[in-house]
Protein backbone atom coordinates (compact mmCIF):
# COMPACT_ATOMS: atom_id res chain seq x y z
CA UNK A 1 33.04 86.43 142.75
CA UNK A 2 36.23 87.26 144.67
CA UNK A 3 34.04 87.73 147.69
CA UNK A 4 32.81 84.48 147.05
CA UNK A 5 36.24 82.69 147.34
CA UNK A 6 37.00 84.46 150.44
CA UNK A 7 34.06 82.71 152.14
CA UNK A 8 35.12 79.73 150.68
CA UNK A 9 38.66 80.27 152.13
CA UNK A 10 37.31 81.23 155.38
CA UNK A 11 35.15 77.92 155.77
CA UNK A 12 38.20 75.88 154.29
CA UNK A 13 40.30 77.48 157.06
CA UNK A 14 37.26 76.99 159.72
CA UNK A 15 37.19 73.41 158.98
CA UNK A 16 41.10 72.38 158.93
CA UNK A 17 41.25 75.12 162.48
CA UNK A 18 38.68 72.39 164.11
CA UNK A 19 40.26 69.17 162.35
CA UNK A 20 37.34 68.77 160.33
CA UNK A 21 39.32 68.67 157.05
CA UNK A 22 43.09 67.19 157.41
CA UNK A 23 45.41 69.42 155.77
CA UNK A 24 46.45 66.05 153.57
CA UNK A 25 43.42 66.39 151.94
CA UNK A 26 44.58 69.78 150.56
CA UNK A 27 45.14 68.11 147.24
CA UNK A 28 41.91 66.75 147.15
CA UNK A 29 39.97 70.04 147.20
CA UNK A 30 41.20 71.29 143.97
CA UNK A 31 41.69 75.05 145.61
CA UNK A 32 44.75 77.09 146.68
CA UNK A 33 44.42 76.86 150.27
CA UNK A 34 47.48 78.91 150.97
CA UNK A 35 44.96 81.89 152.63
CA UNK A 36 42.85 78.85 154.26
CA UNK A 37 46.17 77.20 156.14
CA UNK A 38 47.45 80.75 157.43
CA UNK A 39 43.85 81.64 159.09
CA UNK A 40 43.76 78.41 160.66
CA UNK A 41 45.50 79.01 163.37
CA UNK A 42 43.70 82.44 164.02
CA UNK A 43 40.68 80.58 163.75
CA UNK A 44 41.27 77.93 165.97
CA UNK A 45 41.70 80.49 168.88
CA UNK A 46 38.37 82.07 167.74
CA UNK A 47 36.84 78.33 167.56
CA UNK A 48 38.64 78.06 171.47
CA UNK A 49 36.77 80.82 172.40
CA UNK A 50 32.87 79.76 170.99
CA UNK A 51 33.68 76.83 172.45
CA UNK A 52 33.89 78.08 175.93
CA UNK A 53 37.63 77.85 176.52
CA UNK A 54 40.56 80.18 176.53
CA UNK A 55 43.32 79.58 174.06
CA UNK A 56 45.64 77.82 176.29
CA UNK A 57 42.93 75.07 176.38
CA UNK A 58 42.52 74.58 172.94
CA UNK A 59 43.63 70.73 172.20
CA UNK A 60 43.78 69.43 168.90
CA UNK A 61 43.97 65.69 167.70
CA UNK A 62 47.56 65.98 167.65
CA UNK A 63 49.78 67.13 169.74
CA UNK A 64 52.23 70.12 168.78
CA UNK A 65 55.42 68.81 167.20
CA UNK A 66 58.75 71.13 167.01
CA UNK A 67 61.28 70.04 164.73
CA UNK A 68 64.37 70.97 166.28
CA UNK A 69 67.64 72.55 163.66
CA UNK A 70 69.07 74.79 166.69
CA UNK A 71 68.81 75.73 170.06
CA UNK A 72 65.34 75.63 171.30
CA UNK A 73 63.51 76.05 174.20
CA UNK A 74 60.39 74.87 174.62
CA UNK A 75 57.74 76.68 177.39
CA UNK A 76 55.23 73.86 178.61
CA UNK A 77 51.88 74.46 181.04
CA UNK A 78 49.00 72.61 181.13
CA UNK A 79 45.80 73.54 179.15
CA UNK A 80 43.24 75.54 181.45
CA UNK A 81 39.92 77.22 180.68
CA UNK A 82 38.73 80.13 181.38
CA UNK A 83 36.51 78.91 184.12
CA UNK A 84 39.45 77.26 185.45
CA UNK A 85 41.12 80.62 186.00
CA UNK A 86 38.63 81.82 187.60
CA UNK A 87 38.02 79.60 189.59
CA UNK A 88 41.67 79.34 191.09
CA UNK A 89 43.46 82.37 191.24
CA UNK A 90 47.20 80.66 191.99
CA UNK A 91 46.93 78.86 188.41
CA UNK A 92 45.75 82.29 187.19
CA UNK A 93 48.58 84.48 188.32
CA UNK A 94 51.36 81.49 187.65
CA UNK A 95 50.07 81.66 183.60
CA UNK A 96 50.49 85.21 183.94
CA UNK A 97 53.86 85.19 184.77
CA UNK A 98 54.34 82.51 182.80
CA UNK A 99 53.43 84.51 179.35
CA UNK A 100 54.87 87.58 180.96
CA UNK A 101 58.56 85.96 181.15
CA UNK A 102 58.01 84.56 177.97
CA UNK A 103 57.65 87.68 176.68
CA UNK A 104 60.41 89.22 177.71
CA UNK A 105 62.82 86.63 177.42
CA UNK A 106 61.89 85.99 173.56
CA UNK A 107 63.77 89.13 172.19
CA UNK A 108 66.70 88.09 173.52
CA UNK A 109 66.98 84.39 173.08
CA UNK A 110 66.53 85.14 169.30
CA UNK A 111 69.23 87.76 169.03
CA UNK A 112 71.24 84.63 170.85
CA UNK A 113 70.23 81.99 167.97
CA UNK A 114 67.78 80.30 170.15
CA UNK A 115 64.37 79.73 169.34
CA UNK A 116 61.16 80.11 171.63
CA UNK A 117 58.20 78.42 171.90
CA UNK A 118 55.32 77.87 173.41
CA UNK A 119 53.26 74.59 174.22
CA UNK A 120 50.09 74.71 175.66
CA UNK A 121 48.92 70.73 176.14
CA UNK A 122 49.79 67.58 178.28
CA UNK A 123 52.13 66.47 175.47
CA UNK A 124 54.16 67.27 172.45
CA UNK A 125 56.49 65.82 169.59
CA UNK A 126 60.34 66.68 169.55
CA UNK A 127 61.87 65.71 166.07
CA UNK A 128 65.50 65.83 166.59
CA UNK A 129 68.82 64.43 165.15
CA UNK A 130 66.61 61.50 163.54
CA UNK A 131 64.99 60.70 166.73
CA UNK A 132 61.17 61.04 167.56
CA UNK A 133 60.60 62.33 171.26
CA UNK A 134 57.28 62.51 173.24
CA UNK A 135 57.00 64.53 176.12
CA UNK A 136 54.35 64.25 178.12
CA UNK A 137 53.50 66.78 180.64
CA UNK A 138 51.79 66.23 183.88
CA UNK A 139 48.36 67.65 185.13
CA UNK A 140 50.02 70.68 186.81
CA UNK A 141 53.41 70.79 185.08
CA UNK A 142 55.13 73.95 184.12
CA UNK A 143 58.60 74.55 182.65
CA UNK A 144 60.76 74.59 179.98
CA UNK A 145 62.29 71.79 178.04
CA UNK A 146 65.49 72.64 176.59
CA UNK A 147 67.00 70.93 173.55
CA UNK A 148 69.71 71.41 170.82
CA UNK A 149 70.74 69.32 167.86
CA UNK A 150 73.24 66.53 169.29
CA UNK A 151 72.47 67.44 172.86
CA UNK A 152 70.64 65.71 175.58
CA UNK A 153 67.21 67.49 176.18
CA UNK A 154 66.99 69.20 179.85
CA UNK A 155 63.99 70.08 181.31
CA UNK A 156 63.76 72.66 184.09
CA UNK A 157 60.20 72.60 186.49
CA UNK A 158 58.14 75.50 187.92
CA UNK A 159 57.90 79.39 186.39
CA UNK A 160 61.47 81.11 185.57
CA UNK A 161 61.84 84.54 186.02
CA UNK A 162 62.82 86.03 182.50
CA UNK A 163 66.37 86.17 184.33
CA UNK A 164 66.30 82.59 185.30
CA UNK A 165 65.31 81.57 181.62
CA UNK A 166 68.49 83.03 180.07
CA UNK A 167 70.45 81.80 182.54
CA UNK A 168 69.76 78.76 182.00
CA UNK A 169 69.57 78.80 178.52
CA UNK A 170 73.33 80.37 178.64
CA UNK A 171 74.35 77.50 180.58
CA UNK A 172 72.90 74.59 178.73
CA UNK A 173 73.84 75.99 175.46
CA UNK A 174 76.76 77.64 175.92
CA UNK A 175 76.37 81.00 173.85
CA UNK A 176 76.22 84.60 174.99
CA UNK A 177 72.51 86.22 175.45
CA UNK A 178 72.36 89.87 174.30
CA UNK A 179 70.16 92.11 176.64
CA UNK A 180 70.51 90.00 179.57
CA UNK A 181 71.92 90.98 183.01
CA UNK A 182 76.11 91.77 183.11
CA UNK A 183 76.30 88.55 184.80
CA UNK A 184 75.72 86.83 181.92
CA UNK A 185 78.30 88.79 180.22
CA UNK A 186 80.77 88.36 182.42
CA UNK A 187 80.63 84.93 182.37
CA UNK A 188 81.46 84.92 179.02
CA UNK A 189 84.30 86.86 179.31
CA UNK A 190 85.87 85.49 182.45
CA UNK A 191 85.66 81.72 180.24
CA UNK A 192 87.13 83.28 177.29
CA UNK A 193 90.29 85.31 179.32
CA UNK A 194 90.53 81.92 181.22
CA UNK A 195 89.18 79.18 179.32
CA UNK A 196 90.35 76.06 181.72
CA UNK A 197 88.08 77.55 183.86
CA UNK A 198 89.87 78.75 186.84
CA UNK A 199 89.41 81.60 188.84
């Protein structure tokens, strides 16, 4: 029996991954789908893959929305396939980087109070200060889109070094980022021994 309701989860979760169930209809259903809803997102990479594409490419009816409460960043490049990759090894090694950077600059960005994330489609949703935002990337945009409650969003174009990332993210939101370079440090203290801002 308990194997049976494992299936049954793994279906449920199969069919909300590919948007074949909306998670609204939850209720309907009469099951705890709590097991379903966490695979889903597993699932809908393995569902990117049968289909042919890589996980970047994976699009869903909806674009991604990010409800923003503190600093965020959020890393933008367009959805590509595998076959895409392949076929154009520039787009290849600029995703590589791309992820690699993220990578690296994630640890630290969270130990600052700044959250990281990751946005792999030509658009999504910003929810912020009781405003509704759309962002829609272009066909070979990459970059970051920066945004903090009661701030103006900024967007920055092209792949950041991990380096360039927290220095930027220092700058637009003004806090200190452990693990980076001294230069960011110093910063820091410099404003805080002088804070009119003189040299």
């Amino acid at each position: 029996m308990r194997t049976s309701v494992r299936w049954i989860a793994a279906v449920v979760a199969l069919a909300l991954a590919i948007g074949a169930i909306p998670t609204s209809s939850r209720k309907l259903l009469n099951v705890d789908l709590s097991d379903s809803l966490r695979f889903a997102g597993e699932i809908k990479v393995v569902a990117a893959t049968w289909n042919g594409t890589s996980a970047q490419a994976s699009t869903t009816a909806r674009p991604p929305s990010f409800q923003i409460r503190k600093p965020t960043i959020i890393a933008f490049f367009p959805p590509v396939s595998d076959k895409e990759l392949d076929a154009d090894p520039d787009t290849s090694d600029a995703l590589d980087d791309f992820q690699y950077y993220a990578d690296e600059v994630r640890g630290p960005l969270k130990k600052a109070g700044v959250d990281f994330e990751e946005s792999y489609t030509h658009s999504f949703t910003v929810h912020a200060d009781n405003k509704t935002i759309v962002f829609r990337v272009g066909k070979d945009d990459v970059g970051y889109y920066f945004i903090a409650p009661g701030k103006k969003p900024h967007v920055e174009y092209g792949v950041m070094t991990d380096e360039d990332i927290l220095s930027e993210a220092h700058k637009y939101f003004g806090v200190a980022i452990p693990g980076s370079d001294s230069g960011h440090q110093a910063i820091l203290i410099d404003r805080a021994a002088n804070p009119a801002g003189g040299e």
